[in-house]
C-alpha atoms as a PDB file:
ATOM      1  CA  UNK A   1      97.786 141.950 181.472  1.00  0.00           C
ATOM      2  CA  UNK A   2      95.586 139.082 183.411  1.00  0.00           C
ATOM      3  CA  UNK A   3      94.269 138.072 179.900  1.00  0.00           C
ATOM      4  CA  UNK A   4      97.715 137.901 178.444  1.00  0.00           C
ATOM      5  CA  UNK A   5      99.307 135.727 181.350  1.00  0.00           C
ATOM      6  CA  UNK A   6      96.289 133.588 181.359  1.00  0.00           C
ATOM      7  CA  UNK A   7      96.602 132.857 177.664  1.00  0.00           C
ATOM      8  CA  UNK A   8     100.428 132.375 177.842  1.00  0.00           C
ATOM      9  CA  UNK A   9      99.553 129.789 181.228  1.00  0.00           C
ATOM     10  CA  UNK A  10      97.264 127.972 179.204  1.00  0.00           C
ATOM     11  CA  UNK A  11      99.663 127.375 176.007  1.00  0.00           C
ATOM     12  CA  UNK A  12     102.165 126.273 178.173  1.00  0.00           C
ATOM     13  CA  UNK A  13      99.719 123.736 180.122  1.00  0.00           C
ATOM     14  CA  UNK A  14      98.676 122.949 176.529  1.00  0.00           C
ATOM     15  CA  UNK A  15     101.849 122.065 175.409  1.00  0.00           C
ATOM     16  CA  UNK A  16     103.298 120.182 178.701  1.00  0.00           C
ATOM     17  CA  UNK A  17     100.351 118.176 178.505  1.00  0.00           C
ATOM     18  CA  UNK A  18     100.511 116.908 174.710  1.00  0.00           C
ATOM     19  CA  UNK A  19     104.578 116.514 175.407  1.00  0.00           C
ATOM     20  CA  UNK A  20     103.413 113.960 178.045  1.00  0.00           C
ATOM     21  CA  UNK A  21     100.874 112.405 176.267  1.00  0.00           C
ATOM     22  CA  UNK A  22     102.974 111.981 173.023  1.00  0.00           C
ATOM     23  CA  UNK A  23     105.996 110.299 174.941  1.00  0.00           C
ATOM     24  CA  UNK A  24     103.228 108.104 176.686  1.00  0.00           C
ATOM     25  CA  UNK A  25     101.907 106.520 172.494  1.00  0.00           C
ATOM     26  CA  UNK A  26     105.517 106.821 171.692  1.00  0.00           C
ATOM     27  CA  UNK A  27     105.663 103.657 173.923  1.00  0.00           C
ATOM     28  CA  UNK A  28     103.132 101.489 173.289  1.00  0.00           C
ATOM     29  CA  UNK A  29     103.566  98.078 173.173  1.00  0.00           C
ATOM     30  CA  UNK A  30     101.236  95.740 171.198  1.00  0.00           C
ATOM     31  CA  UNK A  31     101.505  91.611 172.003  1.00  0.00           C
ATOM     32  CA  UNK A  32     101.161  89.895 168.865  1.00  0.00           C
ATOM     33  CA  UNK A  33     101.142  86.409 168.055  1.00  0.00           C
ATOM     34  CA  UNK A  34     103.878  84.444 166.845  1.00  0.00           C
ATOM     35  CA  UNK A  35     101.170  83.953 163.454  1.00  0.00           C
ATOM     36  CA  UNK A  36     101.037  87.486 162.801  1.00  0.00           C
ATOM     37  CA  UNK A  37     104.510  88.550 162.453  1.00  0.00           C
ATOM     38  CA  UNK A  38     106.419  88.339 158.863  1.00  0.00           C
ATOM     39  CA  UNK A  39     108.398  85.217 158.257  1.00  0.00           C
ATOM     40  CA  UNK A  40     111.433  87.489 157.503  1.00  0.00           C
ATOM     41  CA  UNK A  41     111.200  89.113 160.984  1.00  0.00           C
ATOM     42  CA  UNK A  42     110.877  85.093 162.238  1.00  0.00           C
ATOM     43  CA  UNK A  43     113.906  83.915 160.498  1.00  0.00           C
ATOM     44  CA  UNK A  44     116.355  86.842 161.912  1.00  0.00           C
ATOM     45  CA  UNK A  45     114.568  86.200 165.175  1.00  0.00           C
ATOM     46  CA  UNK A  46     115.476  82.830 165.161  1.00  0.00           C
ATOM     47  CA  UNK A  47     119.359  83.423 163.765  1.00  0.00           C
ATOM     48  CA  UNK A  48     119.320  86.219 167.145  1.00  0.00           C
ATOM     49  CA  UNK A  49     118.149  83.433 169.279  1.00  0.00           C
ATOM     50  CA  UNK A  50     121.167  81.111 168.437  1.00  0.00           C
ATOM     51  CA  UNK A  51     119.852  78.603 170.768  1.00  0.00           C
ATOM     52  CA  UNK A  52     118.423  80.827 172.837  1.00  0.00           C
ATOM     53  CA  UNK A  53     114.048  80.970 173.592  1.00  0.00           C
ATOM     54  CA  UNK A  54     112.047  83.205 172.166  1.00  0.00           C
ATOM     55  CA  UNK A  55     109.217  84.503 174.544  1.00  0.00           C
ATOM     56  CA  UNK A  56     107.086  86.691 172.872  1.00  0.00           C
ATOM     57  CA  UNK A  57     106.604  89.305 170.571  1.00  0.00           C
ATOM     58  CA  UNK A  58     105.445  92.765 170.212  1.00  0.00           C
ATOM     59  CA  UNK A  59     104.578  95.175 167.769  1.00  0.00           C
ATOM     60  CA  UNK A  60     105.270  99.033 168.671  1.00  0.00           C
ATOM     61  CA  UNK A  61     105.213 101.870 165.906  1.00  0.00           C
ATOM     62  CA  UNK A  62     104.984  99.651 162.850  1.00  0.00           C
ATOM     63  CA  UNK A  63     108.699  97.800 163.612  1.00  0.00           C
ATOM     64  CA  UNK A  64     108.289  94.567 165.548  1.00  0.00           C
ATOM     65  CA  UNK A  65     110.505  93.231 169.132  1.00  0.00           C
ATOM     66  CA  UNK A  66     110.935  90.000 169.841  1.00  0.00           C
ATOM     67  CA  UNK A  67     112.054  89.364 173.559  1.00  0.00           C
ATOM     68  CA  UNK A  68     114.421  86.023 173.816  1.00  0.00           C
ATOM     69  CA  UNK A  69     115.798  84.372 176.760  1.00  0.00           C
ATOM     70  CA  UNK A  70     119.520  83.414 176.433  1.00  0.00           C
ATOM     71  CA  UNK A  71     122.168  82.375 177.997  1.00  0.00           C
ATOM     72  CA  UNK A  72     120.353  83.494 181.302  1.00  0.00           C
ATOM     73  CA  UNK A  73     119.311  87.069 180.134  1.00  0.00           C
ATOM     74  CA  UNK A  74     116.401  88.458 178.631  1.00  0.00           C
ATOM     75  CA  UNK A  75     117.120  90.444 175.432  1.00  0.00           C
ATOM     76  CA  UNK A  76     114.409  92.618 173.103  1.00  0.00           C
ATOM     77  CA  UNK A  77     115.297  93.062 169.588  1.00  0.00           C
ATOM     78  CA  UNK A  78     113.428  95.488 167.389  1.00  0.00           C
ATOM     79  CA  UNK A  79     113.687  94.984 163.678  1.00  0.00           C
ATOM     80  CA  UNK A  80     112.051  96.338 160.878  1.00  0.00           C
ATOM     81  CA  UNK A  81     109.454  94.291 158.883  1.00  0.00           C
ATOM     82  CA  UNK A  82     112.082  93.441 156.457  1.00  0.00           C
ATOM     83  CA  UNK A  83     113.804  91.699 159.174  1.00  0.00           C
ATOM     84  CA  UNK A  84     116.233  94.132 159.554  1.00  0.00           C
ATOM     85  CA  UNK A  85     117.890  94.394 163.297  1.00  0.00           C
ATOM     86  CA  UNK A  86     117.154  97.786 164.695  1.00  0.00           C
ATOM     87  CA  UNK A  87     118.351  97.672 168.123  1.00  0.00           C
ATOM     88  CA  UNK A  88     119.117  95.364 171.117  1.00  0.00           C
ATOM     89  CA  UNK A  89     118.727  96.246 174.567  1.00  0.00           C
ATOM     90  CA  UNK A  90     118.690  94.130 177.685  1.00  0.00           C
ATOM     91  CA  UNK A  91     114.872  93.924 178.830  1.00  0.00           C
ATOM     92  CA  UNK A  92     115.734  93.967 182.746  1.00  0.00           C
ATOM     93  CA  UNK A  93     116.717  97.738 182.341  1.00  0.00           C
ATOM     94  CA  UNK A  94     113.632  98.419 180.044  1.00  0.00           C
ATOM     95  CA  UNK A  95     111.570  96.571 183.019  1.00  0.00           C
ATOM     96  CA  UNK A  96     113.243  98.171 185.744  1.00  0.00           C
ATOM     97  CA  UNK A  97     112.309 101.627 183.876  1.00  0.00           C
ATOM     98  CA  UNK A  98     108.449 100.799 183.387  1.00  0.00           C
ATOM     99  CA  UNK A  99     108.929  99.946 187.511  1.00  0.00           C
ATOM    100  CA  UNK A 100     110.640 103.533 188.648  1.00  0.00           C
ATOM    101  CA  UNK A 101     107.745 105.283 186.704  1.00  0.00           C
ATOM    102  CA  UNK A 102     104.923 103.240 188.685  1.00  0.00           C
END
C-alpha cells in the first residue's frame, strides 16, 4: 500500500512539475533584431503601424511579434513568417500579467 501511494505521489509530482515547466517555454520570448526578421513580416508590420513606432521585435515559437507604439498605446502583433497577422493584444495587459506572477 505505502509503495503504491508513493508511486502514484510521485507521478503526480512528475506531471505537475513538467505542466509548469511546459507553460513556462510555452512563453519564451526571443529579442531579435530588426535585420533578422523576414521582409514580409516588415512590410505588414509597417502597414499595422499606420504611422504608428515600431519598438522592437521578438521571436517566440517560430511566429514573430512586433510591439508598436500608437496613438498612445502599446500594441504586440504576432504574425506568421509569411507575414500573416496572428493576433493583437494590448501589451500593458501582457505586462501587467508578467508583473502579478513576480
Amino acid at each position: 500500500m505505502k509503495t503504491t501511494n508513493l508511486l502514484i505521489a510521485t507521478v503526480v509530482s512528475a506531471g505537475l512539475a513538467f505542466g509548469v515547466t511546459a507553460q513556462a517555454k510555452k512563453h519564451e520570448e526571443e529579442s531579435i533584431a530588426q535585420s533578422a526578421v523576414p521582409a514580409a513580416v516588415q512590410k505588414a508590420a509597417e502597414a499595422e503601424a499606420k504611422g504608428g513606432k515600431i519598438l522592437k521585435w521578438e521571436k517566440e515559437e517560430g511566429n514573430y511579434e512586433v510591439v508598436i507604439e500608437k496613438s498612445g498605446k502599446q500594441w504586440g502583433i504576432k504574425m506568421e513568417a509569411s507575414g500573416k497577422v496572428l493576433s493583437k493584444h494590448d501589451e500593458s495587459k501582457e505586462k501587467g500579467e508578467e508583473h502579478e506572477k513576480k
